[in-house]
N, C-alpha and C. Protein backbone atom coordinates (compact mmCIF):
# COMPACT_ATOMS: atom_id res chain seq x y z
N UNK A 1 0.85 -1.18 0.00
CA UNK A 1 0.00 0.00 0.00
C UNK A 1 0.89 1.24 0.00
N UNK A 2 0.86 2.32 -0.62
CA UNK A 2 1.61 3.36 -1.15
C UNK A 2 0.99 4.34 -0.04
N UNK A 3 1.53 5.20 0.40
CA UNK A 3 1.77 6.45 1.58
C UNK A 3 1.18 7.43 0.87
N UNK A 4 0.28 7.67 1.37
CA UNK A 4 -0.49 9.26 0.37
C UNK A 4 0.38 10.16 0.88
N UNK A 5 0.33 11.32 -0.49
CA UNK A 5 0.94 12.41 -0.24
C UNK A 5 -0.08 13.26 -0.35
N UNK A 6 0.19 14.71 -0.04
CA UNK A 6 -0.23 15.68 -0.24
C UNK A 6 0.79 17.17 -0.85
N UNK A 7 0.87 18.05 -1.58
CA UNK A 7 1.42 18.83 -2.06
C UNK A 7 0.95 20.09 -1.86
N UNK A 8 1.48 21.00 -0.34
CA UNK A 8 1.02 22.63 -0.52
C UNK A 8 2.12 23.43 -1.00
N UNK A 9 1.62 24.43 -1.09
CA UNK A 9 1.85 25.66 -1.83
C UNK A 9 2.21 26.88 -0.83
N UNK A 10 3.15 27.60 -0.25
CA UNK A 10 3.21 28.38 0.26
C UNK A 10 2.82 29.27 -0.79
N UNK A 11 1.53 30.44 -0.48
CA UNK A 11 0.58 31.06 -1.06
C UNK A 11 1.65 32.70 -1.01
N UNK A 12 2.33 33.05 -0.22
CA UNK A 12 3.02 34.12 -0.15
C UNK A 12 4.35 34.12 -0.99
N UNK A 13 4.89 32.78 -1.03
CA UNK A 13 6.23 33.03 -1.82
C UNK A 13 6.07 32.32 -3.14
N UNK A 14 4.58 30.98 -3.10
CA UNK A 14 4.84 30.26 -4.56
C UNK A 14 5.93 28.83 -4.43
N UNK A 15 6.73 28.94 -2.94
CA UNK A 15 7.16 27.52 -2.76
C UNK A 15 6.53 26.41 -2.90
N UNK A 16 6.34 25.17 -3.30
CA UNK A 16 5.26 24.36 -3.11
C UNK A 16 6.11 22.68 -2.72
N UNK A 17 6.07 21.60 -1.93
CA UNK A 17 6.56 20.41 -1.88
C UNK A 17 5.71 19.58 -1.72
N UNK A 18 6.07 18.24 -1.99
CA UNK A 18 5.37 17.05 -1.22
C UNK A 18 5.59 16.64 0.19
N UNK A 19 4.75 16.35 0.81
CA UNK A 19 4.47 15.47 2.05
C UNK A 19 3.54 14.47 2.72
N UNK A 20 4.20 13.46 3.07
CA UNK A 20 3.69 12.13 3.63
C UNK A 20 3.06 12.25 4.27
N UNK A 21 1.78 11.69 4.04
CA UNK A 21 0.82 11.64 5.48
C UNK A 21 0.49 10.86 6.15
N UNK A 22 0.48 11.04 7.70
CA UNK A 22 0.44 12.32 7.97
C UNK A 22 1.80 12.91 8.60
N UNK A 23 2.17 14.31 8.61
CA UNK A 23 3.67 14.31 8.88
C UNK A 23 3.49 15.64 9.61
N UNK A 24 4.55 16.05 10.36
CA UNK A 24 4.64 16.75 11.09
C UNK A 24 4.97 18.22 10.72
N UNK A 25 3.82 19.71 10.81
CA UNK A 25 4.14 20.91 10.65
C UNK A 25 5.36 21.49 10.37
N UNK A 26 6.05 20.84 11.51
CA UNK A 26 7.29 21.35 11.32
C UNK A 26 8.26 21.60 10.29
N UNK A 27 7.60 20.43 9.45
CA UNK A 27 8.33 20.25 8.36
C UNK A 27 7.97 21.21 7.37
N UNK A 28 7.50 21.84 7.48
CA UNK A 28 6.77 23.08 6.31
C UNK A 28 7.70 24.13 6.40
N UNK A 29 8.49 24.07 7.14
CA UNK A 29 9.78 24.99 6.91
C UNK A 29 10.26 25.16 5.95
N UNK A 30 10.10 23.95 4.95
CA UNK A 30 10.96 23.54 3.64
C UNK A 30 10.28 24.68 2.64
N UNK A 31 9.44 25.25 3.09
CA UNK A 31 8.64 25.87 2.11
C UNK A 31 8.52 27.41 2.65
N UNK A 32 8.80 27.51 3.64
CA UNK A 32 8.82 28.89 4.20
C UNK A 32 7.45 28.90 5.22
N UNK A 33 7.09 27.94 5.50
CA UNK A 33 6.09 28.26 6.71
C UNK A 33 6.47 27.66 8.22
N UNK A 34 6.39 28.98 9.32
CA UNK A 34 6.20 28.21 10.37
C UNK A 34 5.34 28.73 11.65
N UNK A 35 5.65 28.60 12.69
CA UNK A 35 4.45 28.83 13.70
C UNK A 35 3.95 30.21 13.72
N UNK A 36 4.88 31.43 13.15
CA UNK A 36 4.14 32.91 12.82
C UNK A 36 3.86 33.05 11.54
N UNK A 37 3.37 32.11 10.76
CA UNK A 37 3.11 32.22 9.30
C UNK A 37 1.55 32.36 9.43
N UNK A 38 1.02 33.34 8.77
CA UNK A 38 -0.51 34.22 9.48
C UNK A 38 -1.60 34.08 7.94
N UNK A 39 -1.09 34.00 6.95
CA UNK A 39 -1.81 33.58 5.49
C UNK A 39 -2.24 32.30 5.18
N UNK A 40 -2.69 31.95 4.36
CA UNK A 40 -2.97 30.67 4.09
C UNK A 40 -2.12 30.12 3.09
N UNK A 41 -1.78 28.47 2.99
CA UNK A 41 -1.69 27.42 2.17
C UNK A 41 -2.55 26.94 1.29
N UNK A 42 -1.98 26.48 0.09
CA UNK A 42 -2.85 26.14 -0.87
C UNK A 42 -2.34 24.64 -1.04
N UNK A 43 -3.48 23.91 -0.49
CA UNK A 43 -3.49 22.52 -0.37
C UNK A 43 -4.05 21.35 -1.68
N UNK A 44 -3.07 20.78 -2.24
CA UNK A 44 -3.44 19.69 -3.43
C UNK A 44 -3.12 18.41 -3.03
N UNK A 45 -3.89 17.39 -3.50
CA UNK A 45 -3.77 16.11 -3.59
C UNK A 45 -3.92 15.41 -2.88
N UNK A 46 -5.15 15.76 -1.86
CA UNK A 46 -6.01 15.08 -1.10
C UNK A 46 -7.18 15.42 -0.64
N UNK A 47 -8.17 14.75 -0.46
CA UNK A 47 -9.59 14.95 0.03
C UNK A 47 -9.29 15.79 1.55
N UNK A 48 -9.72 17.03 1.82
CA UNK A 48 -9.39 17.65 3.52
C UNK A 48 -10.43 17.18 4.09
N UNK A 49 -11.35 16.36 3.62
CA UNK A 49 -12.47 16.39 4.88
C UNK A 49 -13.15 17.86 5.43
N UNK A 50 -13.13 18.71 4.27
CA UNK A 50 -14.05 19.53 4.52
C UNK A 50 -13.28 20.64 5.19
N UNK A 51 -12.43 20.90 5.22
CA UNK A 51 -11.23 21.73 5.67
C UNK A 51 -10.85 22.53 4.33
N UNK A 52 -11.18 23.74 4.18
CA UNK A 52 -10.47 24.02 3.13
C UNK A 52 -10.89 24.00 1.66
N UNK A 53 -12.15 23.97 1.70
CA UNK A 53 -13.42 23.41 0.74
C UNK A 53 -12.13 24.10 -0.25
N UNK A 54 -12.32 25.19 -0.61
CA UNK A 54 -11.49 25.87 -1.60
C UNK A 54 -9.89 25.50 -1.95
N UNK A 55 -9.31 24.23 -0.74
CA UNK A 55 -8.41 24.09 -0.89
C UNK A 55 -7.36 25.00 -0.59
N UNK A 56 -7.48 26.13 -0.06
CA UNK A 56 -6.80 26.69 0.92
C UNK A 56 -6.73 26.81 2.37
N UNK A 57 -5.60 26.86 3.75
CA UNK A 57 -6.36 26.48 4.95
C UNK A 57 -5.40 27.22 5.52
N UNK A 58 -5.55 27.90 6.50
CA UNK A 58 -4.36 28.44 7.15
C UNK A 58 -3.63 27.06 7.94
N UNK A 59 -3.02 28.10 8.79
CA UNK A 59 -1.65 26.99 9.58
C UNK A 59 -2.57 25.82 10.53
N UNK A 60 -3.43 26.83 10.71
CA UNK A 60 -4.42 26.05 12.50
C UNK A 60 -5.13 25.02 11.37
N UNK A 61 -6.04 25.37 10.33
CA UNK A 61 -6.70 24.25 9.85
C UNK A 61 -6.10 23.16 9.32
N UNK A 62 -4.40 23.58 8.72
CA UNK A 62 -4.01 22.54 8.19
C UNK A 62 -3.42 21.72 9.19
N UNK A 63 -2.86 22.13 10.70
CA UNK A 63 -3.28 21.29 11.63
C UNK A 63 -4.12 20.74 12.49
N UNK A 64 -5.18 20.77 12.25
CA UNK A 64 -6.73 20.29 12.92
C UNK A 64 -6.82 18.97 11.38
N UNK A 65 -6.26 19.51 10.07
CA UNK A 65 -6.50 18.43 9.26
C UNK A 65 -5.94 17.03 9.46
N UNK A 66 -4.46 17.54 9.90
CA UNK A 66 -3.75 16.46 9.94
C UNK A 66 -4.25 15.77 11.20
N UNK A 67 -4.44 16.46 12.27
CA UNK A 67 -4.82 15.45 13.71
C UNK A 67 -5.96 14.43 13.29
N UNK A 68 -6.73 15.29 12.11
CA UNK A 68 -8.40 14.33 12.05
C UNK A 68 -7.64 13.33 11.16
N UNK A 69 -6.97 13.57 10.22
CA UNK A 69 -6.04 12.73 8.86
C UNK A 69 -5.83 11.44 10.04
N UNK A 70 -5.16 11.82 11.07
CA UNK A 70 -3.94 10.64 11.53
C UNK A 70 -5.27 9.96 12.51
N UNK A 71 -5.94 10.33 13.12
CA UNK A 71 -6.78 9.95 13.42
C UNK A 71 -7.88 8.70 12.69
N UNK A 72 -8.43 9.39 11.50
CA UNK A 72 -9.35 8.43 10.42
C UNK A 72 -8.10 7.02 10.41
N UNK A 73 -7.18 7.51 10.81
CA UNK A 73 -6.43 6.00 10.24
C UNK A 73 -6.04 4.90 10.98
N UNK A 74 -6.88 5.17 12.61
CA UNK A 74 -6.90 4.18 13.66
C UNK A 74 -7.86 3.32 13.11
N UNK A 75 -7.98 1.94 13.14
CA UNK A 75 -8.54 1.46 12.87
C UNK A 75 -9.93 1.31 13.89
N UNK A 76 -9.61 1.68 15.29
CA UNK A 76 -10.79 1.94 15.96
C UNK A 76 -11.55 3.10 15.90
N UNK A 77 -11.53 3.77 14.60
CA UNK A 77 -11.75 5.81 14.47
C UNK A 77 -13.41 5.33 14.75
N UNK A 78 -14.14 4.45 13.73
CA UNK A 78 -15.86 4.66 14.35
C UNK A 78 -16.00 4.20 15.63
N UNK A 79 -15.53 3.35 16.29
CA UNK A 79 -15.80 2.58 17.43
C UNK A 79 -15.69 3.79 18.75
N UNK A 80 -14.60 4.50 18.32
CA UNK A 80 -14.29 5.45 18.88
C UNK A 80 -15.79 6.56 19.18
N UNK A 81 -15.68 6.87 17.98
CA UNK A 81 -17.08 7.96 17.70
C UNK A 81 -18.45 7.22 18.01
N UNK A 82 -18.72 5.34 17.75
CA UNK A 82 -19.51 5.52 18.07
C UNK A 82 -19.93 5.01 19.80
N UNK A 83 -18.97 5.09 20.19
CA UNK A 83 -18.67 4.85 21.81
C UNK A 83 -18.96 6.37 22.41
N UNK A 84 -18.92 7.28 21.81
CA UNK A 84 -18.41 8.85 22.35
C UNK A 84 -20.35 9.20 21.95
N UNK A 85 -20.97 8.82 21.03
CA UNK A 85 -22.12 8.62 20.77
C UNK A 85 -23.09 8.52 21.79
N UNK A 86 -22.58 7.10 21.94
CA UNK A 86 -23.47 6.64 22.87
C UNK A 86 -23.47 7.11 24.66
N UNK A 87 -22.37 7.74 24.35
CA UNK A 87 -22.30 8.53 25.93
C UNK A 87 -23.07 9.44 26.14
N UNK A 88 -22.44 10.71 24.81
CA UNK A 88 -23.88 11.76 24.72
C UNK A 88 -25.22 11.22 24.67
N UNK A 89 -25.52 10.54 24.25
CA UNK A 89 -27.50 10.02 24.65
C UNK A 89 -27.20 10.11 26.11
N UNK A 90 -26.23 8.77 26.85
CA UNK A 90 -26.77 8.72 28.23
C UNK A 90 -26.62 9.87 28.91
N UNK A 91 -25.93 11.44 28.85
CA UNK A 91 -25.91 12.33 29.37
C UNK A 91 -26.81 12.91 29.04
N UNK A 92 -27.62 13.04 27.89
CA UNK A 92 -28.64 13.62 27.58
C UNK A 92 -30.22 12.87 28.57
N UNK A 93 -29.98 11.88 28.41
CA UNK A 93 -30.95 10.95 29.32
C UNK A 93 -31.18 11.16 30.72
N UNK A 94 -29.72 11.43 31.59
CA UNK A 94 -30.05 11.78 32.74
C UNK A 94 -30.06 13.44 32.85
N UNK A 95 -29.75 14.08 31.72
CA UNK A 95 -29.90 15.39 31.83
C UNK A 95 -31.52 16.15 31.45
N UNK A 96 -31.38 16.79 30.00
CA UNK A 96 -32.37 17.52 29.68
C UNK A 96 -33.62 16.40 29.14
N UNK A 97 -32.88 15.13 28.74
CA UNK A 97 -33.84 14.22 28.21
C UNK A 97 -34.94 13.54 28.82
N UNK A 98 -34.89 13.96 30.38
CA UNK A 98 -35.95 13.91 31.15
C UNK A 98 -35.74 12.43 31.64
N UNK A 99 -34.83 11.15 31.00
CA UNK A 99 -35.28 9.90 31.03
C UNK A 99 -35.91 9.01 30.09
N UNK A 100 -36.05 9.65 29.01
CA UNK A 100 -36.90 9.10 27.93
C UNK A 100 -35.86 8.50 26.83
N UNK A 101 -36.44 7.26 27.02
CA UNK A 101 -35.73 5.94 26.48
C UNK A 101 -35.74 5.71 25.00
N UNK A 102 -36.63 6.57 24.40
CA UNK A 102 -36.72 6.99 23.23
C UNK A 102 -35.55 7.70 22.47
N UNK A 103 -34.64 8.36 23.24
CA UNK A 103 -34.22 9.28 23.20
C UNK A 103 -32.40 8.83 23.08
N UNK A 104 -32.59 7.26 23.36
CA UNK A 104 -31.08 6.80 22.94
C UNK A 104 -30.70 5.93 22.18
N UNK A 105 -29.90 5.48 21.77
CA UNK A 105 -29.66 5.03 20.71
C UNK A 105 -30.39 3.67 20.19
N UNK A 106 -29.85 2.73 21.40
CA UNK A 106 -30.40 1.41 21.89
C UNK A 106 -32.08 1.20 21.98
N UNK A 107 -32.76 2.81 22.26
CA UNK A 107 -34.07 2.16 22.75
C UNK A 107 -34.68 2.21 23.88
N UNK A 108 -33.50 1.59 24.57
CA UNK A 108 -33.52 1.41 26.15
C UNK A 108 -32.08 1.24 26.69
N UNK A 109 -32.38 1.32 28.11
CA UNK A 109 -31.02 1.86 29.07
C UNK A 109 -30.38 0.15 29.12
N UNK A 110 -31.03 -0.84 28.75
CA UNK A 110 -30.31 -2.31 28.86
C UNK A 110 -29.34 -2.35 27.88
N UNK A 111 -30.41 -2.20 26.32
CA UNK A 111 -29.01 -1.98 25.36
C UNK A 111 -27.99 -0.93 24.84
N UNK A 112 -28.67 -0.31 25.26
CA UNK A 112 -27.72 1.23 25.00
C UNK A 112 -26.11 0.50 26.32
N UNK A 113 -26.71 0.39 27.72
CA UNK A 113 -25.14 -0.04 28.28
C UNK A 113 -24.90 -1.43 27.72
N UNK A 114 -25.35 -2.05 27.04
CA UNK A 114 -24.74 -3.38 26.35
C UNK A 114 -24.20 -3.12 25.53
N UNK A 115 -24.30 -2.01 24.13
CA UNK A 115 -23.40 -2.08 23.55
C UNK A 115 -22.29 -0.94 23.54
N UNK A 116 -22.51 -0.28 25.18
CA UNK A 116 -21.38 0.51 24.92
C UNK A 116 -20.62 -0.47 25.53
N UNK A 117 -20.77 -1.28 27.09
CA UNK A 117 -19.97 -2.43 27.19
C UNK A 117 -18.92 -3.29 26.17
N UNK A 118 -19.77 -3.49 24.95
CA UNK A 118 -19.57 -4.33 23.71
C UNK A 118 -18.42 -3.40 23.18
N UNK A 119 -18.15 -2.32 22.80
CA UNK A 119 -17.46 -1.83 22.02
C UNK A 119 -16.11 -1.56 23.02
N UNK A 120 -16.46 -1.04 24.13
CA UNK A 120 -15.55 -0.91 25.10
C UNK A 120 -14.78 -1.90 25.09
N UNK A 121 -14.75 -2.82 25.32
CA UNK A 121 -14.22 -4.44 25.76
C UNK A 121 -13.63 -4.63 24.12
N UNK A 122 -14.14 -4.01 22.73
CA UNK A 122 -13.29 -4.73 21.84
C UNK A 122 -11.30 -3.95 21.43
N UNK A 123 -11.85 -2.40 21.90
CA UNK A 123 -10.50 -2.01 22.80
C UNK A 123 -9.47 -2.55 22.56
N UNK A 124 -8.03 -2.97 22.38
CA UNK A 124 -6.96 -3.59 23.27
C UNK A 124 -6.45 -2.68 24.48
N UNK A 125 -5.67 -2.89 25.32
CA UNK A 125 -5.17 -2.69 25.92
C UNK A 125 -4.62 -1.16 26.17
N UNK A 126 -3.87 -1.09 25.28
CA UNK A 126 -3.29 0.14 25.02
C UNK A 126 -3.99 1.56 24.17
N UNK A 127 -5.24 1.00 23.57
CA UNK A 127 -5.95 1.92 23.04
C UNK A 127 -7.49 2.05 23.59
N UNK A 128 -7.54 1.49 24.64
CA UNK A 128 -8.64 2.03 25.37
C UNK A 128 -9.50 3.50 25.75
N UNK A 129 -10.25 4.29 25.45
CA UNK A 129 -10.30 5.69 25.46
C UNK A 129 -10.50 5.90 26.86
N UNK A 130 -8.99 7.31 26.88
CA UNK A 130 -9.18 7.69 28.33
C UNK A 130 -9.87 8.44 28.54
N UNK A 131 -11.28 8.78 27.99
CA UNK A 131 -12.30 10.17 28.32
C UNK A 131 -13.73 9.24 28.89
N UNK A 132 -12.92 7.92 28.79
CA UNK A 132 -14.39 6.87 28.90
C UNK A 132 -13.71 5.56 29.55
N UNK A 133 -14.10 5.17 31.41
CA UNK A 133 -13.29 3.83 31.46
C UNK A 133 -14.62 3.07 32.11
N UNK A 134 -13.65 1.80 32.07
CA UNK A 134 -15.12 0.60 32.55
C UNK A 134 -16.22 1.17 33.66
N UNK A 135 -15.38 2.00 34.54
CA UNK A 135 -16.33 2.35 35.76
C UNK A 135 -17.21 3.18 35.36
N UNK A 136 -16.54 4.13 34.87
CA UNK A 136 -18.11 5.20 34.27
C UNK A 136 -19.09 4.13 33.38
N UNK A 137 -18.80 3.51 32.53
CA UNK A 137 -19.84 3.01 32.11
C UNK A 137 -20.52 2.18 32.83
N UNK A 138 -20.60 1.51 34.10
CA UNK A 138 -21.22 0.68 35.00
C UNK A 138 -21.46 2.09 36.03
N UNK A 139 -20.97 3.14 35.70
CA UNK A 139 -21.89 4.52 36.89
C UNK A 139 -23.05 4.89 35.85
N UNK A 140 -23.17 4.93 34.75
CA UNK A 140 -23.92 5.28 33.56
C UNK A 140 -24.97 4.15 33.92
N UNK A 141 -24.61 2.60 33.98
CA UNK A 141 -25.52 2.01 34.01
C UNK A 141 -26.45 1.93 35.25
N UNK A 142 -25.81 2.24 36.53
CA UNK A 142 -26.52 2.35 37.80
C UNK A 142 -27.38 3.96 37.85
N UNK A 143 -26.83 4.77 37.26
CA UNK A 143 -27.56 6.18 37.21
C UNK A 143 -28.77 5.82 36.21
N UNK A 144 -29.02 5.28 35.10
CA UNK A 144 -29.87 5.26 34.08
C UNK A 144 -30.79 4.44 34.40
N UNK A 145 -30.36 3.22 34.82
CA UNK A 145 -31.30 2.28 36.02
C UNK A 145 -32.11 2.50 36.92
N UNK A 146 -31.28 3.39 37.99
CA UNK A 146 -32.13 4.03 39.20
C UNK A 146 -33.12 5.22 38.43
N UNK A 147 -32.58 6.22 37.30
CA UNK A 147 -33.52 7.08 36.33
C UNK A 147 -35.14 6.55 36.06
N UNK A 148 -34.26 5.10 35.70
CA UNK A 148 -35.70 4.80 34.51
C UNK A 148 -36.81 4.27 35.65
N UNK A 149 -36.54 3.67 37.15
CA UNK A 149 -37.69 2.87 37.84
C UNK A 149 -37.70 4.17 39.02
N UNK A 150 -38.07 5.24 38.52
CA UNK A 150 -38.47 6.31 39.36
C UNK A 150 -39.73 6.43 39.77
């Protein structure tokens, strides 16, 4: 499998190179950009994900691109999102959502914590998300529990 590149353009001088993705800012030196560079880049030869519709992005977007870039390429990137998903329902549930079971993903508070359980647990070790651990989701399931037989 071949390493996508991408090719910007420093927009102020007309420098332009290739780079591997995803690769590190820093390296845009080669072209005359660095952390006080205040104009935009003109970005070719890759899809931005909506960054840059026009294909130009300043410094901040073309790093918010690359974090989402290096990101899409975990192989857990939906599991991720849809684990982070299913949290927002249950905060919405014990929050403004009144409790209404309608209102999450699952249906109900059994499967909604079954399959965040489920996704949690397929995890390894080392890539477990630290904004989400086993205990909160068994506090999620005792809060949504005690919620729903009010």
């Amino acid at each position: 499998m071949t390493q996508a590149t991408i090719t910007i353009t420093n927009t102020v001088t007309g420098q332009k190179a290739q780079f591997p993705l995803p690769f590190n800012p820093i390296s845009l030196s080669k072209i005359g950009v660095d952390e006080t560079f205040e104009k935009e880049v003109f970005v070719d030869g890759v899809d931005t994900f909506g960054y840059g519709l026009d294909g130009y992005l300043t410094l901040y977007e073309l790093k918010d691109f690359l974090r989402s870039y290096q990101n899409r390429q975990n192989p857990f990137h939906f599991d991720y999102m849809m684990l982070g998903r299913l949290q927002e329902d249950c905060n919405y549930y014990l929050g403004n959502g009144n409790g209404d079971e309608n209102r999450l993903w699952a249906d109900n508070v059994e499967a909604q914590i079954a399959e965040m359980k489920k996704i949690w647990k397929k995890f390894p070790q080392g890539e477990k998300p630290e904004w989400l651990t086993w205990e909160e989701i068994l506090e999620y399931e005792k809060k949504m529990k005690q919620r729903k037989y009010l």
